[in-house]
Protein backbone atom coordinates (compact mmCIF):
# COMPACT_ATOMS: atom_id res chain seq x y z
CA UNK A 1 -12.14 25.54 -15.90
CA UNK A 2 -11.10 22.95 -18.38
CA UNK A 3 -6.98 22.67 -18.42
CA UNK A 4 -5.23 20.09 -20.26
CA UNK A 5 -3.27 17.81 -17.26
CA UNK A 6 -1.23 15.15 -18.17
CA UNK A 7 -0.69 11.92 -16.72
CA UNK A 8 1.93 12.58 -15.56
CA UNK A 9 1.38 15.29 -13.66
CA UNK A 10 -1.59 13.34 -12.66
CA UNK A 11 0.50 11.15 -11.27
CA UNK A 12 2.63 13.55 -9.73
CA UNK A 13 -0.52 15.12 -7.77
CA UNK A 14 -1.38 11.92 -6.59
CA UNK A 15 2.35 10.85 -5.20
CA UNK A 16 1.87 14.46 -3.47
CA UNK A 17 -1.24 14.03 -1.66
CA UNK A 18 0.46 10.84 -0.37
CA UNK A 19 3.11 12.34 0.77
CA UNK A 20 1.54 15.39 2.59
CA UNK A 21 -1.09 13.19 4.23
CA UNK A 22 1.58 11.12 5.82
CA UNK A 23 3.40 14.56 6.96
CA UNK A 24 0.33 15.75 7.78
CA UNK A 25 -0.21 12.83 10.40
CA UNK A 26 3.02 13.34 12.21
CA UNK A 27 2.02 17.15 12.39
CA UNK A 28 -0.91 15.95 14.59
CA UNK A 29 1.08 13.67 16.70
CA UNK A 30 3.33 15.83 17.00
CA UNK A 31 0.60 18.35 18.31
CA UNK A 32 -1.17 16.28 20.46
CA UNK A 33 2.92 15.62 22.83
CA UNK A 34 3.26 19.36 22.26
CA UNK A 35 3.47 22.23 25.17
CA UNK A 36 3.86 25.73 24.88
CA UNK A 37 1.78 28.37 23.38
CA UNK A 38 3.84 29.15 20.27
CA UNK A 39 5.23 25.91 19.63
CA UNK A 40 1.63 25.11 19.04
CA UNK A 41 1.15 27.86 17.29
CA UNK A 42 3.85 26.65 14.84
CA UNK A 43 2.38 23.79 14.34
CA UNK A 44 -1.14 24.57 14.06
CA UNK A 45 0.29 27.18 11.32
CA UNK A 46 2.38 23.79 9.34
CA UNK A 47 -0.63 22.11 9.61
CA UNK A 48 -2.80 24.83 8.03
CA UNK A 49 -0.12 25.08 5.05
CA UNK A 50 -0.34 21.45 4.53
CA UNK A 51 -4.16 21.11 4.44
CA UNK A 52 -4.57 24.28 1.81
CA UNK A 53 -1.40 22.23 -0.25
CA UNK A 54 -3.50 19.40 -0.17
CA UNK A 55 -6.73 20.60 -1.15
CA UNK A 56 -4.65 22.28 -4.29
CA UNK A 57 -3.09 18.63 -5.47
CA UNK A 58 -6.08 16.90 -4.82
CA UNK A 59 -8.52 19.91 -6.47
CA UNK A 60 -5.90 19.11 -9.71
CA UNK A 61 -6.59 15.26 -9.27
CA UNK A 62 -10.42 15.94 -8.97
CA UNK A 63 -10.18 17.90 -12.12
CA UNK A 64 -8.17 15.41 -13.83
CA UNK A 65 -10.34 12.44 -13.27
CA UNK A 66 -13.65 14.47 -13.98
CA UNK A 67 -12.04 15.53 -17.68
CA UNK A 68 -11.22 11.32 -18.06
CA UNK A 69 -14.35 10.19 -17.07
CA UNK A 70 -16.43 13.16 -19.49
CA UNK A 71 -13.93 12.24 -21.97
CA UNK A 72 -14.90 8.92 -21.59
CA UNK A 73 -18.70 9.30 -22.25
CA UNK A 74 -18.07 11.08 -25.52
């Protein structure tokens, strides 16, 4: 799966990992003051949605820096 990425979209995935770890961090401080069953729920669910959002940014950055470095070597 080699596709062409730019810097700056590179750089874009990077600035959104940031981000969503940071939101993601309040989500689970967030959960730990939280009662109730669905407001859990909810938040357990935001969480989830951040973590799979994450792992496709970063996924994209992993790619990117793999193609630099092989690039690199030949």
């Amino acid at each position: 799966m080699y596709r062409h990425i730019s810097d700056n979209k590179n750089e874009y995935n990077v600035r959104r990992v940031d981000e969503l770890n940071e939101v993601l961090l309040e989500k689970e401080r967030e959960l730990n003051d939280t009662k109730g069953f669905f407001n859990v729920l909810k938040l357990k669910l935001e969480i989830k949605k951040i973590y799979k959002e994450i792992s496709k940014y970063g996924s994209e950055v992993m790619e990117y820096e793999n193609n630099k470095f092989n690039k690199s070597f030949n």
